[in-house]
C-alpha atoms as a PDB file:
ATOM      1  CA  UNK A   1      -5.777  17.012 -64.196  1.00  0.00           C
ATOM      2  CA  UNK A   2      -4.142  20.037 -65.698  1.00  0.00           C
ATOM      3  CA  UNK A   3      -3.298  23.382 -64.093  1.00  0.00           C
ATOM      4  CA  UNK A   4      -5.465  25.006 -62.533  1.00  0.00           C
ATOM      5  CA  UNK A   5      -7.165  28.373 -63.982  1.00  0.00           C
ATOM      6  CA  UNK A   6      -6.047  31.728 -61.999  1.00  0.00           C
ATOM      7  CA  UNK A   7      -7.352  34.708 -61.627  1.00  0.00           C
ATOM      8  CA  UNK A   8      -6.555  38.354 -60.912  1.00  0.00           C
ATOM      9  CA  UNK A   9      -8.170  39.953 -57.133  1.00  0.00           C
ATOM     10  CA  UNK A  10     -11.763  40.464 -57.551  1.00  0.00           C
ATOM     11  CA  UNK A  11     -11.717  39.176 -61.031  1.00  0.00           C
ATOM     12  CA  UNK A  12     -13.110  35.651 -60.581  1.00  0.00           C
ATOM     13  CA  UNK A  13     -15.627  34.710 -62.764  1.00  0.00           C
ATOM     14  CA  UNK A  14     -19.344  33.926 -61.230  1.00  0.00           C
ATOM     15  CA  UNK A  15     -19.600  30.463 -59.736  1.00  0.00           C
ATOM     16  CA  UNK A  16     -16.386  30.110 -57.887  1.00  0.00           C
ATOM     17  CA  UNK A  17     -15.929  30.886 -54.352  1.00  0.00           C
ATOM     18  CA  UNK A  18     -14.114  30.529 -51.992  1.00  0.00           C
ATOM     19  CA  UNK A  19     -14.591  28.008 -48.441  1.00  0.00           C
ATOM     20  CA  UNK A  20     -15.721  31.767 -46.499  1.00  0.00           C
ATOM     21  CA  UNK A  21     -17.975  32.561 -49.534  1.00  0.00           C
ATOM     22  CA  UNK A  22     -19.756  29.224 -49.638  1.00  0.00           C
ATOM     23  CA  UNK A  23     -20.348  28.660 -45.774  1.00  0.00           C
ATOM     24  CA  UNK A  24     -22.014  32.527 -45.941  1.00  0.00           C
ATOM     25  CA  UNK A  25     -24.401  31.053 -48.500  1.00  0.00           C
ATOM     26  CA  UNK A  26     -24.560  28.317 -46.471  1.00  0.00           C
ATOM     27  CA  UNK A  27     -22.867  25.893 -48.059  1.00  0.00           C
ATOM     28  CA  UNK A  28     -19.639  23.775 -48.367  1.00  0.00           C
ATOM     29  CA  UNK A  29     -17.111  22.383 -50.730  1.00  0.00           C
ATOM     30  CA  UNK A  30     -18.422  18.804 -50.343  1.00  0.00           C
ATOM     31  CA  UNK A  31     -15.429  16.880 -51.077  1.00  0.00           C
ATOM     32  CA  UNK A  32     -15.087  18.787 -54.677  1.00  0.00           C
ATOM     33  CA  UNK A  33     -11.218  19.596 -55.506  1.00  0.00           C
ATOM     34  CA  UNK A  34     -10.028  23.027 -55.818  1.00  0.00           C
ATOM     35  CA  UNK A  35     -11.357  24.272 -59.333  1.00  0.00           C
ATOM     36  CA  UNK A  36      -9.252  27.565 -59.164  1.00  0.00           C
ATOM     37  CA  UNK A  37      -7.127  29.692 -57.999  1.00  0.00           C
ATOM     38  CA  UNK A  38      -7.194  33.454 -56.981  1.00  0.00           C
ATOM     39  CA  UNK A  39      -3.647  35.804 -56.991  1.00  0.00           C
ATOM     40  CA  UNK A  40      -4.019  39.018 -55.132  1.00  0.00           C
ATOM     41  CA  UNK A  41      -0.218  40.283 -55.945  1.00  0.00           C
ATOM     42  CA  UNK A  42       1.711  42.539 -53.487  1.00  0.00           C
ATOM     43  CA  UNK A  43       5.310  44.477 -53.297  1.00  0.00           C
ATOM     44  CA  UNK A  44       8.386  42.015 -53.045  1.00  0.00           C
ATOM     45  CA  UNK A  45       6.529  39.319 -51.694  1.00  0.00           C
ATOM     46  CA  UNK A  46       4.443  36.423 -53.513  1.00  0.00           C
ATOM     47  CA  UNK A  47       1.198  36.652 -53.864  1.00  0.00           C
ATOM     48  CA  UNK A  48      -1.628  36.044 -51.498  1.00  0.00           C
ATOM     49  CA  UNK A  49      -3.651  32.745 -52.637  1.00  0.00           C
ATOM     50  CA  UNK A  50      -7.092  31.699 -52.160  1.00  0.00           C
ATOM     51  CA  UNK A  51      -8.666  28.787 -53.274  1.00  0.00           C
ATOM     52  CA  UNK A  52     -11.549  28.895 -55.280  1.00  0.00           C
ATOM     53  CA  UNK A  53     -14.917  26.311 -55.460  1.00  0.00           C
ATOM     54  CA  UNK A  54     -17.652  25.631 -57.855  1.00  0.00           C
ATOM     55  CA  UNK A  55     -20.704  26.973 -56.347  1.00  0.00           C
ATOM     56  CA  UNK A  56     -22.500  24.600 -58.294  1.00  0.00           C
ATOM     57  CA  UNK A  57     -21.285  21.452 -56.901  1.00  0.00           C
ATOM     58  CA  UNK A  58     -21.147  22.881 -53.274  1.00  0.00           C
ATOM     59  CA  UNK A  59     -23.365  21.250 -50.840  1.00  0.00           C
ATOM     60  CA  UNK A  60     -25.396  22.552 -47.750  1.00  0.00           C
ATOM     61  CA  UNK A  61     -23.794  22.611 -44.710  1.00  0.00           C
ATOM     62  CA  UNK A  62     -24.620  19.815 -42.102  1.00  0.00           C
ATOM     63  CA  UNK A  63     -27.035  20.992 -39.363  1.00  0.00           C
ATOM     64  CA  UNK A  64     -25.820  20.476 -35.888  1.00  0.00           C
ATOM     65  CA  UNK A  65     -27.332  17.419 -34.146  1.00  0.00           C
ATOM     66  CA  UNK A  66     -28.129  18.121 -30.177  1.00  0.00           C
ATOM     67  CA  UNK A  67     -25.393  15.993 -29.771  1.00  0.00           C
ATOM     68  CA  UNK A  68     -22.764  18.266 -31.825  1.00  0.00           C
ATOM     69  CA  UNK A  69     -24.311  21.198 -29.132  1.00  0.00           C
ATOM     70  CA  UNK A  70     -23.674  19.614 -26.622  1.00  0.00           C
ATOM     71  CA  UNK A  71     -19.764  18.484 -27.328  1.00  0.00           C
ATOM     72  CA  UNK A  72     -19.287  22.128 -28.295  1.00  0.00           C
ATOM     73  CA  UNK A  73     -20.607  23.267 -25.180  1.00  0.00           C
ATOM     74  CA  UNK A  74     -18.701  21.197 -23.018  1.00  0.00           C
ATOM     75  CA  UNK A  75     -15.364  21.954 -24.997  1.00  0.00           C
ATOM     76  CA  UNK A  76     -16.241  25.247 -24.220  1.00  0.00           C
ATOM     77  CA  UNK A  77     -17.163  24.889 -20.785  1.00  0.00           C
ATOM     78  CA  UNK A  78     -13.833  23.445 -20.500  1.00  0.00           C
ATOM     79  CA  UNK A  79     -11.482  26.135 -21.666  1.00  0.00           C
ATOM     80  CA  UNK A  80     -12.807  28.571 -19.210  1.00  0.00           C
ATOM     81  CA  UNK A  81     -11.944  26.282 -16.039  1.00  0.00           C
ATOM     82  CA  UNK A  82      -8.337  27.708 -14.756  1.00  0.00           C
ATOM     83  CA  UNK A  83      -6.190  24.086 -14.198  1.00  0.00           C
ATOM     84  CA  UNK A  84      -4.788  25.590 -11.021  1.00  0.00           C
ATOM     85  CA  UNK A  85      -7.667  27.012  -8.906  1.00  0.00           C
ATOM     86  CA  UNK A  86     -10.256  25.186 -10.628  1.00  0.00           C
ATOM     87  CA  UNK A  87     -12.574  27.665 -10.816  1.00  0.00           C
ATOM     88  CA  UNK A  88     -14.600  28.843 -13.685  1.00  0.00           C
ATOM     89  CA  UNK A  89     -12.721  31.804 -14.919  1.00  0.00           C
ATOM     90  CA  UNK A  90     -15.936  33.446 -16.725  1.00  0.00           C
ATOM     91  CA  UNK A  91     -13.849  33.950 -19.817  1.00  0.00           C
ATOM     92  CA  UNK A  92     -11.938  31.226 -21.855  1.00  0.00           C
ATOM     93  CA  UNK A  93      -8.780  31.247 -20.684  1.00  0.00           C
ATOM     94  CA  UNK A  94      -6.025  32.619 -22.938  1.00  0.00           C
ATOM     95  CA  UNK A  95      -3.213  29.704 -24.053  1.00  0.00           C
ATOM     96  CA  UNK A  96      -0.533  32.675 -23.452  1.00  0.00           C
ATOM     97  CA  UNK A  97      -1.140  32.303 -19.521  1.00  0.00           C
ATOM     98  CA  UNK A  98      -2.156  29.170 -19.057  1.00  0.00           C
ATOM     99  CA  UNK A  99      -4.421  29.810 -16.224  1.00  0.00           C
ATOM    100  CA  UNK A 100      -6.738  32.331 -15.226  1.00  0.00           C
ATOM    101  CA  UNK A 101      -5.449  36.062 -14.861  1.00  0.00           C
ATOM    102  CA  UNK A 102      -5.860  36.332 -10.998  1.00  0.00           C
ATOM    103  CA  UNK A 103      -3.524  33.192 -10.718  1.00  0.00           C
ATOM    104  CA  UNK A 104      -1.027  34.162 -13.022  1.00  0.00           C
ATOM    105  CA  UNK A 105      -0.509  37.924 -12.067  1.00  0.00           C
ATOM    106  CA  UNK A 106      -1.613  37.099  -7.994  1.00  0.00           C
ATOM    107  CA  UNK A 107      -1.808  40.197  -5.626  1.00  0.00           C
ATOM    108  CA  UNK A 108       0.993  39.840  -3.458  1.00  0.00           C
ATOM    109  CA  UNK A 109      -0.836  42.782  -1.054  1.00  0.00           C
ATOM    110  CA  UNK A 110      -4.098  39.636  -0.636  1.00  0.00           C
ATOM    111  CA  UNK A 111      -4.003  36.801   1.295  1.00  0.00           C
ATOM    112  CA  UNK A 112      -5.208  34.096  -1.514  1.00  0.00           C
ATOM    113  CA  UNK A 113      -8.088  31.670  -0.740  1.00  0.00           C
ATOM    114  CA  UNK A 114      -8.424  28.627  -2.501  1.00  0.00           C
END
């Protein structure tokens, strides 16, 4: 395979796009290779890159079984339990705390109840 073609920011011809493009559409790459790329060039740094897809050989997206639903909702069931109190936190839990807020940042004025 040779190099690929590039093109300029917003200069791409029609019937490339990129992954964000075709899953709008509702589509996906469907195992295709990368048929181009796409420079958008700033000050003393290289360029931003995207990669760019025939729209032609894209495929639809899969639909989600009731299976799929129900994994998702469990994984997300799961982030919003707090590991030390154990209680759903009503929020998913940011990965910068590690636990919920009231047990990182406890009020040292309230006796804590768990």
């Amino acid at each position: 395979m040779g190099a690929l073609p590039v093109f300029r920011w917003r200069l791409a011809p029609d019937g490339y796009a990129t992954r964000r493009q075709l899953r709008a559409r509702g589509l996906r790459p469907g195992g295709q290779e990368v048929a181009a790329t796409l420079e958008r060039p700033r000050r003393r740094r290289e360029p931003l890159v995207a990669y760019l897809y025939r729209v032609d050989l894209a495929k639809p997206v899969r639909p989600m079984t009731p299976g799929r639903w129900a994994a998702l909702a469990a994984a997300n069931r799961a982030r919003r339990v707090c590991p030390e109190c154990r209680r759903d936190a009503g929020y998913v839990i940011p990965a910068s705390l590690g636990t919920c807020v009231p047990c990182a940042y406890p009020d040292p004025d309230s006796p804590r109840s768990v």
